[in-house]
Protein backbone atom coordinates (compact mmCIF):
# COMPACT_ATOMS: atom_id res chain seq x y z
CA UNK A 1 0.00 0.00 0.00
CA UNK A 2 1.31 3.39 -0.96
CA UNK A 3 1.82 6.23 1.22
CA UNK A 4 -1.13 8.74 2.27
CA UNK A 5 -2.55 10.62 4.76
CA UNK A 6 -5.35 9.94 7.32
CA UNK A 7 -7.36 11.71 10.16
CA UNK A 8 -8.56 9.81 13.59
CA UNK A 9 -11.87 11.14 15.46
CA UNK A 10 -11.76 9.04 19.14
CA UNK A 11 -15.36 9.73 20.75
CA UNK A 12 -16.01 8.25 24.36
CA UNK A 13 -14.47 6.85 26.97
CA UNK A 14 -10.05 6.57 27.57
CA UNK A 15 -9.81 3.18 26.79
CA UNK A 16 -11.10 3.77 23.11
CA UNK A 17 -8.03 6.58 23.31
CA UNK A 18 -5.63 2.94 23.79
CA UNK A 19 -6.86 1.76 20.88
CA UNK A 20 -6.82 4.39 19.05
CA UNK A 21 -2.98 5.04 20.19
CA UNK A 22 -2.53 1.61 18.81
CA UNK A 23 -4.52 2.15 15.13
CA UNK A 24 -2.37 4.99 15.01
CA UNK A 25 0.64 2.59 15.27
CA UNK A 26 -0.56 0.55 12.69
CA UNK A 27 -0.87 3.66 10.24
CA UNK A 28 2.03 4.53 11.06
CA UNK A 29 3.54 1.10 10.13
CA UNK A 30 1.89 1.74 6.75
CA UNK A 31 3.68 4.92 5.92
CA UNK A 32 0.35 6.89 6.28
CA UNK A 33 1.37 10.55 8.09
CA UNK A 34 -1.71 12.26 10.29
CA UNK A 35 -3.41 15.32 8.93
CA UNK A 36 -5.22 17.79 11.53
CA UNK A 37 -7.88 18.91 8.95
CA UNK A 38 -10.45 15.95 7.89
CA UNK A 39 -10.54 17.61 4.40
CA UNK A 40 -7.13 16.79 3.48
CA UNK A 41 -7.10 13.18 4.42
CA UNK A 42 -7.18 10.24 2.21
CA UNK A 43 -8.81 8.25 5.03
CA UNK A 44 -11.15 9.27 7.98
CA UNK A 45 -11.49 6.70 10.80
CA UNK A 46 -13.97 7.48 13.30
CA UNK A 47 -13.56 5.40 16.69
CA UNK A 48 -16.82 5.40 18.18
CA UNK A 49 -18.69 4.88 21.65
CA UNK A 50 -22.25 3.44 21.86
CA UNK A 51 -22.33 2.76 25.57
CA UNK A 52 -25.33 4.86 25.93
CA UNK A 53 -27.93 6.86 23.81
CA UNK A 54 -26.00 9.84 24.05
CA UNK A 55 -23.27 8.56 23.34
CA UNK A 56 -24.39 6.90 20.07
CA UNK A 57 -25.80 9.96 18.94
CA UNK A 58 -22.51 12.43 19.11
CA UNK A 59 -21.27 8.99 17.12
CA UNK A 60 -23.70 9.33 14.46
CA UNK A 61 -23.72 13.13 13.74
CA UNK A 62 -19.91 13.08 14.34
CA UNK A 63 -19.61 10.40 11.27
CA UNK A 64 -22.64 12.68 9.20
CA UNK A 65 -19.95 15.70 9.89
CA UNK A 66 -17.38 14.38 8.46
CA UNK A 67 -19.00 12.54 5.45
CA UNK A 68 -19.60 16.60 4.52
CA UNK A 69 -15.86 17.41 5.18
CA UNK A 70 -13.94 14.84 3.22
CA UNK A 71 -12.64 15.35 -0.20
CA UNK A 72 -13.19 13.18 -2.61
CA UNK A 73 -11.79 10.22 -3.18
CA UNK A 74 -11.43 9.93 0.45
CA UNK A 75 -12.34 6.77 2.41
CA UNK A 76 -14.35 6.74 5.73
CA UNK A 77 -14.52 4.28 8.31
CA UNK A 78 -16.22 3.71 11.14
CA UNK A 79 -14.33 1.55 13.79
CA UNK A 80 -15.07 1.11 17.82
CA UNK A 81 -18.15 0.24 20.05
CA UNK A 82 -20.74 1.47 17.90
CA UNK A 83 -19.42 -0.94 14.84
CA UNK A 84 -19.01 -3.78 16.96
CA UNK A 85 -22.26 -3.28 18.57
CA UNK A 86 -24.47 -2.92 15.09
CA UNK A 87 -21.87 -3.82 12.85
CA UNK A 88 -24.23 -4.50 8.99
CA UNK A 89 -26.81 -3.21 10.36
CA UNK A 90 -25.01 1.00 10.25
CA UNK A 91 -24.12 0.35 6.58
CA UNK A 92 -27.90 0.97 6.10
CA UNK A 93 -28.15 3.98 8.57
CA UNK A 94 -24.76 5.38 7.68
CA UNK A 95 -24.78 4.91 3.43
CA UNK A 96 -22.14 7.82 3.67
CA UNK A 97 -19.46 5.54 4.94
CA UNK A 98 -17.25 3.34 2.98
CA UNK A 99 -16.44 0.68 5.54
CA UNK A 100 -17.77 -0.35 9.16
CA UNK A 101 -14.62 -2.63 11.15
CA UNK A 102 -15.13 -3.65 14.12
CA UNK A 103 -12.65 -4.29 17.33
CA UNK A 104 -9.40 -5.99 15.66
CA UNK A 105 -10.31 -5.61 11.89
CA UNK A 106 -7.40 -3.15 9.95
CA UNK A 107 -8.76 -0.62 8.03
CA UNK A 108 -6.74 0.23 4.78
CA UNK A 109 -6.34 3.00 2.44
CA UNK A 110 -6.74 2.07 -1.27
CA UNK A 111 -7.39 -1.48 -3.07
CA UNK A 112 -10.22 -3.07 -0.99
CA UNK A 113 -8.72 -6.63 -0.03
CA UNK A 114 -12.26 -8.27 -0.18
CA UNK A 115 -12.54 -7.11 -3.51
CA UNK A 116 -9.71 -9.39 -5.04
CA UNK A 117 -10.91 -12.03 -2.81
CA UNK A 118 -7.52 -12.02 -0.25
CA UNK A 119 -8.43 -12.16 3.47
CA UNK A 120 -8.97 -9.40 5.51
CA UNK A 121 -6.68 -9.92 8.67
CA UNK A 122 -7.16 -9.57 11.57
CA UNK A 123 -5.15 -8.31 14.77
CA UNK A 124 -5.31 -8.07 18.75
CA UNK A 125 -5.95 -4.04 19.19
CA UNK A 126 -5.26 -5.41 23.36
CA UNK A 127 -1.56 -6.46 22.89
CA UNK A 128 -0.81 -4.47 19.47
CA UNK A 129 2.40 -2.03 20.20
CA UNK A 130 1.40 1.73 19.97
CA UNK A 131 3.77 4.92 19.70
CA UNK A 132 5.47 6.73 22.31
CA UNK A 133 3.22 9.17 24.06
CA UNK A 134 2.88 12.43 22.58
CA UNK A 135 2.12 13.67 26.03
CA UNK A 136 3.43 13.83 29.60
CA UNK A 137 0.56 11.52 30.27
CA UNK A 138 -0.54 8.29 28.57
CA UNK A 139 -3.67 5.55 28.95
CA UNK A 140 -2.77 2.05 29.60
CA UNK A 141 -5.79 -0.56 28.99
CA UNK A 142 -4.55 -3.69 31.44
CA UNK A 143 -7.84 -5.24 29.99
CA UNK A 144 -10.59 -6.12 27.56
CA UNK A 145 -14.53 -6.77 28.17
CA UNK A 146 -15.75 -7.13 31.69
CA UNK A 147 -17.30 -10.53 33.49
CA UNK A 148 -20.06 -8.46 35.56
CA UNK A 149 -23.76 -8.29 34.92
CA UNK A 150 -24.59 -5.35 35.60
CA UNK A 151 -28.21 -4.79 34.78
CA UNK A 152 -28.07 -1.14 32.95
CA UNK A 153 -25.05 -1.74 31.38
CA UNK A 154 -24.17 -3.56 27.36
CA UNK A 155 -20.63 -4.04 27.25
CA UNK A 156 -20.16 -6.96 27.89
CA UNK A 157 -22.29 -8.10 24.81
CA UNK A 158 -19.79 -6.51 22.64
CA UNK A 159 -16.85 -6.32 24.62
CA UNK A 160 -16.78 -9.80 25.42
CA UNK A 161 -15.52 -11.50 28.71
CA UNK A 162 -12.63 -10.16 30.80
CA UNK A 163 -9.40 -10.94 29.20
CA UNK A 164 -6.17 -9.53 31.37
CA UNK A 165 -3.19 -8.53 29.41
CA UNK A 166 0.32 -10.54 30.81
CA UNK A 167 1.87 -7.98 33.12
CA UNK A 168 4.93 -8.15 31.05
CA UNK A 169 3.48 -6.72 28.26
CA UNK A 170 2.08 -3.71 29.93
CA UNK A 171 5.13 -3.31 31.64
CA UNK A 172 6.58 -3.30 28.07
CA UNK A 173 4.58 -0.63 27.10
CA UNK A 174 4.96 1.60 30.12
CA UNK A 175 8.25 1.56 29.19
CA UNK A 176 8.04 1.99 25.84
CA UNK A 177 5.62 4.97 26.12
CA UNK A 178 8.22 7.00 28.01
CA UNK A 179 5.30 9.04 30.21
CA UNK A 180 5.56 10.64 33.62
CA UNK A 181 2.24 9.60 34.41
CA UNK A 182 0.23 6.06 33.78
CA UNK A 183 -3.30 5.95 33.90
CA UNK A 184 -4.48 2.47 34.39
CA UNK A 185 -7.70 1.68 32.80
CA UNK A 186 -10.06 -1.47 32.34
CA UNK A 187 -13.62 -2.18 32.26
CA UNK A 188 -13.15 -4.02 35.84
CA UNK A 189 -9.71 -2.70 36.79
CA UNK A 190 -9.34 -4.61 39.81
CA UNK A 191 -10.36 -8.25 38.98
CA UNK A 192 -6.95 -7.91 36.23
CA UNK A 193 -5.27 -10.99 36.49
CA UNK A 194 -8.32 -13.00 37.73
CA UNK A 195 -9.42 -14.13 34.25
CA UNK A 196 -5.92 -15.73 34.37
CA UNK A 197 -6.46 -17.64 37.09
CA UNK A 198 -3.10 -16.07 38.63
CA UNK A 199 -4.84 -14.97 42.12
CA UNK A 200 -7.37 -12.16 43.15
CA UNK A 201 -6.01 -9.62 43.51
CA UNK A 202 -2.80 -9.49 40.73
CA UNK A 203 -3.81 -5.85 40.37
CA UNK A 204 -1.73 -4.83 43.78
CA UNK A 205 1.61 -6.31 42.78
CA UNK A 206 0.95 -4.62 39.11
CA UNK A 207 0.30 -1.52 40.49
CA UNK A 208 3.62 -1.54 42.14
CA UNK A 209 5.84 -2.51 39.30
CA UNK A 210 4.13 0.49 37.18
CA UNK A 211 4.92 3.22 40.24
CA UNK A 212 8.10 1.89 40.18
CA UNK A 213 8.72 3.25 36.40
CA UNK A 214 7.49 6.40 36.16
CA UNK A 215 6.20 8.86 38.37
CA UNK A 216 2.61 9.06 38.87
CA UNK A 217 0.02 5.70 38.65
CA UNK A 218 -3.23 6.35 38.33
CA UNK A 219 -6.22 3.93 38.71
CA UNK A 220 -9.67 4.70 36.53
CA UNK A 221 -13.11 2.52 37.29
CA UNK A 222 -12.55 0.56 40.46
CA UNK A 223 -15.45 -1.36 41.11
CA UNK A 224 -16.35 -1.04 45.18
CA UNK A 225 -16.28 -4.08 46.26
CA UNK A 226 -13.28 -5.45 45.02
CA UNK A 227 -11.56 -2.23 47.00
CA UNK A 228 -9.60 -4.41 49.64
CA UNK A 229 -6.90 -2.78 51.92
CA UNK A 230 -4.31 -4.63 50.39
CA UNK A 231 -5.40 -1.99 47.31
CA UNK A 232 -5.99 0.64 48.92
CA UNK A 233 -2.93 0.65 50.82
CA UNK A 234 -1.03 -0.33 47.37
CA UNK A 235 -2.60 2.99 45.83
CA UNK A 236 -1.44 4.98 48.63
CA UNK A 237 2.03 3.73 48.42
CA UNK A 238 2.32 5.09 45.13
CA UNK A 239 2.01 8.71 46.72
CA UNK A 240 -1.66 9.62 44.29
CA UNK A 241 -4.18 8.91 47.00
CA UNK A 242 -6.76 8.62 43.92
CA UNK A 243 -9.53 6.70 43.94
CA UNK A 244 -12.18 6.54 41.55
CA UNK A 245 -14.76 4.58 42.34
CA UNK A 246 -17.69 2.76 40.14
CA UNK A 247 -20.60 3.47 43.02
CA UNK A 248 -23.77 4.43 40.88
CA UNK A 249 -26.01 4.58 43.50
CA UNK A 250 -26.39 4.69 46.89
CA UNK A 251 -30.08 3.26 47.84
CA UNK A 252 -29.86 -0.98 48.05
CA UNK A 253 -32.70 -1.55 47.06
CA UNK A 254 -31.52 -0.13 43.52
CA UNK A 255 -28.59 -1.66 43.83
CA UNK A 256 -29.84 -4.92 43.87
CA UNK A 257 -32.00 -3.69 41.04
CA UNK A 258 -29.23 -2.61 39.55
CA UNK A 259 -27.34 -6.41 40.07
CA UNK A 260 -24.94 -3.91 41.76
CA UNK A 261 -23.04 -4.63 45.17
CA UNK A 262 -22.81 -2.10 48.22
CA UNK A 263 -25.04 0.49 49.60
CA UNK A 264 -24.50 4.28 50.91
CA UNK A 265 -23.19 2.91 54.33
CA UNK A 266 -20.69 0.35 53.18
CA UNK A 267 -19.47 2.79 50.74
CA UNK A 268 -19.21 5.34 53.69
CA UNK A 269 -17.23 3.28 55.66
CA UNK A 270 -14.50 2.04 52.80
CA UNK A 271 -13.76 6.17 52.45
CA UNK A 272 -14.00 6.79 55.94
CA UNK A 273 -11.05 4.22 56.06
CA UNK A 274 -9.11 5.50 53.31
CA UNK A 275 -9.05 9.42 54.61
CA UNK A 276 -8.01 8.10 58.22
CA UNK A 277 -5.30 6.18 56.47
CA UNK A 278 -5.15 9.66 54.20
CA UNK A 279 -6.33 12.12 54.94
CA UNK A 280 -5.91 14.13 52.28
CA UNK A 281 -7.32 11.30 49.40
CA UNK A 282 -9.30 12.37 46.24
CA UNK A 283 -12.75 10.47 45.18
CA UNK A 284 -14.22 10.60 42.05
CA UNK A 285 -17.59 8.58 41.13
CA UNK A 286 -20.20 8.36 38.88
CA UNK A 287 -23.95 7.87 39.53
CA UNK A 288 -26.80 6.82 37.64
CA UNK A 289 -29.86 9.36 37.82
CA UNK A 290 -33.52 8.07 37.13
CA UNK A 291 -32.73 3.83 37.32
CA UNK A 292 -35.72 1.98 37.13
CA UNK A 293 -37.67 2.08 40.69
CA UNK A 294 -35.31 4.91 41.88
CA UNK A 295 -38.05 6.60 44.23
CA UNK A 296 -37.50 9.90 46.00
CA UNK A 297 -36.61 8.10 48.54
CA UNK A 298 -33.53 6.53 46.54
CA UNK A 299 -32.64 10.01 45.09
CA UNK A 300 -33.08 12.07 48.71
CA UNK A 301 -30.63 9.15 49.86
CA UNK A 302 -28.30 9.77 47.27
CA UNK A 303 -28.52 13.67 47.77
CA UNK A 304 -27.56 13.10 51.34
CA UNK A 305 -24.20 10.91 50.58
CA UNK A 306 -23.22 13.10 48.06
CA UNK A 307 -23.43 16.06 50.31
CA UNK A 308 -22.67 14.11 53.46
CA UNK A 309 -19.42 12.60 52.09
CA UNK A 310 -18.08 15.34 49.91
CA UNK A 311 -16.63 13.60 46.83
CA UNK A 312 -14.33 15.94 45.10
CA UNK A 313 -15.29 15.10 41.73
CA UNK A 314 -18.45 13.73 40.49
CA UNK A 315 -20.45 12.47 37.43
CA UNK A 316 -24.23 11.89 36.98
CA UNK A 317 -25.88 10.58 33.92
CA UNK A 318 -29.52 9.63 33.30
CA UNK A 319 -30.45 6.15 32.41
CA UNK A 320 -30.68 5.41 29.11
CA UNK A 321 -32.31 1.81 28.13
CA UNK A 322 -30.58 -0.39 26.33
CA UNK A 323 -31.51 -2.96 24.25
CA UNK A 324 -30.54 -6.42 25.53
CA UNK A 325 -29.80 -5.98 29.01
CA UNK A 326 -31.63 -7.08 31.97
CA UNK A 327 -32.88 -3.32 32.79
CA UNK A 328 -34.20 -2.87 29.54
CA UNK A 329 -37.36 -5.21 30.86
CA UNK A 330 -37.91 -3.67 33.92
CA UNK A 331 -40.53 -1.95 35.25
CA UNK A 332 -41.00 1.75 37.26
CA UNK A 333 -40.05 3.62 34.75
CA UNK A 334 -38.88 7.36 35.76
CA UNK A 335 -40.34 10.04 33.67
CA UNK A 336 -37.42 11.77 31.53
CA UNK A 337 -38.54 15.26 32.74
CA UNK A 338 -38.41 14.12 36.45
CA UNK A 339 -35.04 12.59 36.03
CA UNK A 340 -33.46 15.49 34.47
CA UNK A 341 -34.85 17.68 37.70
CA UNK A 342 -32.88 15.08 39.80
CA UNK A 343 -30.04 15.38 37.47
CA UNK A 344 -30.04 18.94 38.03
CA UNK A 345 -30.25 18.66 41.70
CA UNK A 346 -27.35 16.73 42.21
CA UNK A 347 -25.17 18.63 39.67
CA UNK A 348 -25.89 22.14 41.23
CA UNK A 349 -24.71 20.47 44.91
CA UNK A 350 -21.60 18.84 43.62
CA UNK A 351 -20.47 22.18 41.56
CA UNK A 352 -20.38 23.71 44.85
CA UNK A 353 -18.56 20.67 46.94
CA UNK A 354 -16.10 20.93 43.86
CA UNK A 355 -15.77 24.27 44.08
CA UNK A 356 -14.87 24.21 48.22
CA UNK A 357 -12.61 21.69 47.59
CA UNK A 358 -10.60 23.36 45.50
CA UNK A 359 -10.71 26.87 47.30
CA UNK A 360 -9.29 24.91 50.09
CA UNK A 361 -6.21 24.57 48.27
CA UNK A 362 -5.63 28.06 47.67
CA UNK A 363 -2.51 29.40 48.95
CA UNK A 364 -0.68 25.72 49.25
CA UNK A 365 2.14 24.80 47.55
CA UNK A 366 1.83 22.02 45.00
CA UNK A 367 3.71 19.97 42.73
CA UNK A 368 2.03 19.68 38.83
CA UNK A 369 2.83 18.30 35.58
CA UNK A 370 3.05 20.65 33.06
CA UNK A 371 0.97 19.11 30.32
CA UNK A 372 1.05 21.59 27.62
CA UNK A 373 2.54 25.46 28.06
CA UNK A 374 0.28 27.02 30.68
CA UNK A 375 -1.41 23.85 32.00
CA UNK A 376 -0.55 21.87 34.54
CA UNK A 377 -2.03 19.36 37.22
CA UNK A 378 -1.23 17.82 40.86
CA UNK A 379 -2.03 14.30 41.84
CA UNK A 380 -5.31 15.26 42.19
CA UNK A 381 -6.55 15.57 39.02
CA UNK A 382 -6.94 13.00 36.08
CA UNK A 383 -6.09 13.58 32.57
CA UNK A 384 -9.30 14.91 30.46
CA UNK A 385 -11.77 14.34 33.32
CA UNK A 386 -11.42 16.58 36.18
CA UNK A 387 -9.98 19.91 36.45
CA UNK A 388 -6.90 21.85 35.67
CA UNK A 389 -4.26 24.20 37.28
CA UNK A 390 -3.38 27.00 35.07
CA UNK A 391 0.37 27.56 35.58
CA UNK A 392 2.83 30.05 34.39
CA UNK A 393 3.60 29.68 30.44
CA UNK A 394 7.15 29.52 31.04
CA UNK A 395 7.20 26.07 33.03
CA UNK A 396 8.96 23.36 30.73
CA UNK A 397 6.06 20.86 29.40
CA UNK A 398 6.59 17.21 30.61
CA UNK A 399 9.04 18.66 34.10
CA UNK A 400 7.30 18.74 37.42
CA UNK A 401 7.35 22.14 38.97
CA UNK A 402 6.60 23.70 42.24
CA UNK A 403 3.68 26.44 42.30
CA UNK A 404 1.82 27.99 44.56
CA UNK A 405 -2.50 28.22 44.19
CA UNK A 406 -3.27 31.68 44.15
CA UNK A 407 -7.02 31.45 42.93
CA UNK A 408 -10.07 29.11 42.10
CA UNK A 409 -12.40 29.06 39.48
CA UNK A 410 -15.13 26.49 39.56
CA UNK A 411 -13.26 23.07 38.92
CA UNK A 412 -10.04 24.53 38.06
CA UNK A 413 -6.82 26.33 39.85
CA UNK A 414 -4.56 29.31 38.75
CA UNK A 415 -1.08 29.21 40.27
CA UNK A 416 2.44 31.21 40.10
């Protein structure tokens, strides 16, 4: 295949950034060079999410975009959750695009292989190499698919079972993507290994071989009950008291509707241990707004943990029904209107839990990673999800430096 140029949309969540990291490799390998402007690529590869409505939607009109902006001649693919999910079935929704792949299926520029009858290959995205990181920071997926049932959610129907990587070949790539900072990421992050049948809890001794090569470790989606101490205490020995837990809800009753483990109090008490052990620890979680069955009483209860236990960064995202999972069929169905009153509730009392948070830290010194001239961030703050600290334009991008918080704005920090 001859040379050419190509340009990569990734929509949803950080583990489709892996694989995109790792598509670019592959591009890369076959001499095609990036292009920033859609318009002056020979191929456009779109790596989408479908996890919920939402989701599928900025998918869609993000594919209808770009059918408008391409040149012609140009090929455009659609690659990612939404293609594995549907796969045929978008060629007849999406006419505009040349080629749907799913998860593992190379797209090419050029000849089309199944049209002189050769094979189309196929390759691991999971264990595929991927390019040095581009940024101080960098994704690491430690897994594929997830071996839950949780009743709101599809991935697994696409994603397939769990399937750990061998901790030698992440630890091959940390290496290899010569980052400060390694974000850990997985459907089930804390049941890696377990797939394997190489013990419970392999994530703990993993977690310490990363911290050992680079400077920050960070842990996305941690699933509650799989938060032992022997975790906990491995994620505070890495010195980013981070924890970024999978709760959902708070009311058992839902849970259980849900096929979800824990409750407010149990979840209460796991934090309650981790700020005695540290006191200073960051929590981020994510709850589900309008469930089927969530009563007032549910959402009341969930108000009062969310103010009660002061998270410092939170997400909340109506239900959205999808097809083939076990919540689809249920019954108590919360009026759209009344959920997005809920919604608003609980967004308007985290803003300002966020916000106190982060005034706290004015006027303390803190150490950030200066991810691009003028932004930085402490320990505190993920890549792409939480907040910022704007820092002088001066400070070297990819050092550490030493600044002091001199003023808050909402979720982020200015410093000097």
């Amino acid at each position: 295949m001859g040379a050419g140029t190509y340009h990569l949309v990734t929509l949803g969540c950080p583990k489709n950034q892996v694989d995109s990291d790792k598509l670019e490799g592959v591009f890369a390998a076959d001499g095609l060079s990036p292009v920033g402007e859609p318009g002056d690529a020979d191929l456009i590869v779109v790596n989408t999410c479908a996890f919920i409505d939402e989701a599928r939607r900025e998918s869609v009109d993000t594919v209808l975009a770009l059918a408008d902006e391409r040149r012609d001649g140009a090929r455009l693919v659609v690659t990612g959750c939404m293609a594995e999910r549907y796969g045929g079935d978008l060629d007849a929704v999406l006419p505009e695009v040349d080629r749907v792949a799913g998860f593992g299926v190379p797209v090419t520029l050029g000849r089309s292989q199944e049209a002189d009858g050769s094979p189309v290959p196929s390759f691991d995205l999971l264990n595929l190499p991927r390019p040095p990181s581009s940024r101080p920071w960098a994704y690491v997926k430690v897994a594929e698919g997830c071996d839950r049932s949780c009743g709101f959610c599809a991935i697994p129907s696409f994603r397939g079972p769990q399937r750990s990587r061998s901790v030698g070949s992440i630890l091959e790539e940390v290496d290899a993507l010569g980052a400060r900072e390694v974000v850990l990421v997985a459907q089930d992050l804390a049941s890696f290994g377990r797939d394997q049948g190489v013990g419970e809890r392999s994530i703990v001794p993993l977690v310490a071989k990363v911290a050992e090569r680079v400077d920050r470790v960070r842990l996305l989606y941690l699933y509650p009950s799989d938060l032992t101490d022997g975790l906990v205490d491995a994620v505070l020995g890495t010195g980013v008291a981070y924890f970024d837990l999978s709760l959902q809800h708070v009311s058992r009753p839902l849970l259980r509707r849900m096929k979800r483990w824990g409750d407010g109090d149990r979840f209460r008490k796991r934090i309650d241990r981790i700020r005695s052990a540290e006191p200073g620890a960051v929590f981020r979680s994510n709850f589900i707004v309008g469930y089927p069955g969530e009563t007032e009483e549910d959402h009341d209860a969930l108000l009062a943990f969310v103010g009660d236990i002061g998270l410092d960064w939170c997400g909340f995202f109506a239900y959205s029904g999808e097809a083939g999972t076990w919540a689809a069929n249920l019954d108590g169905t919360v009026p759209k209107g009344l959920a997005a009153e809920r919604l608003s509730e609980l967004g308007e009392l985290q803003d300002g839990i966020t916000s106190r948070r982060r005034d706290d830290l004015i006027g303390c010194e803190v150490e950030v990673l200066v991810d691009e001239p003028g932004v930085g961030r402490t320990w505190r703050e993920a890549p792409e999800i939480d907040g910022i600290v704007v820092v002088p334009t001066d400070l070297p991008v990819g050092g550490f430096s030493t600044v002091t918080v001199t003023g808050a704005l909402g979720p982020d920090l200015e410093a000097a």
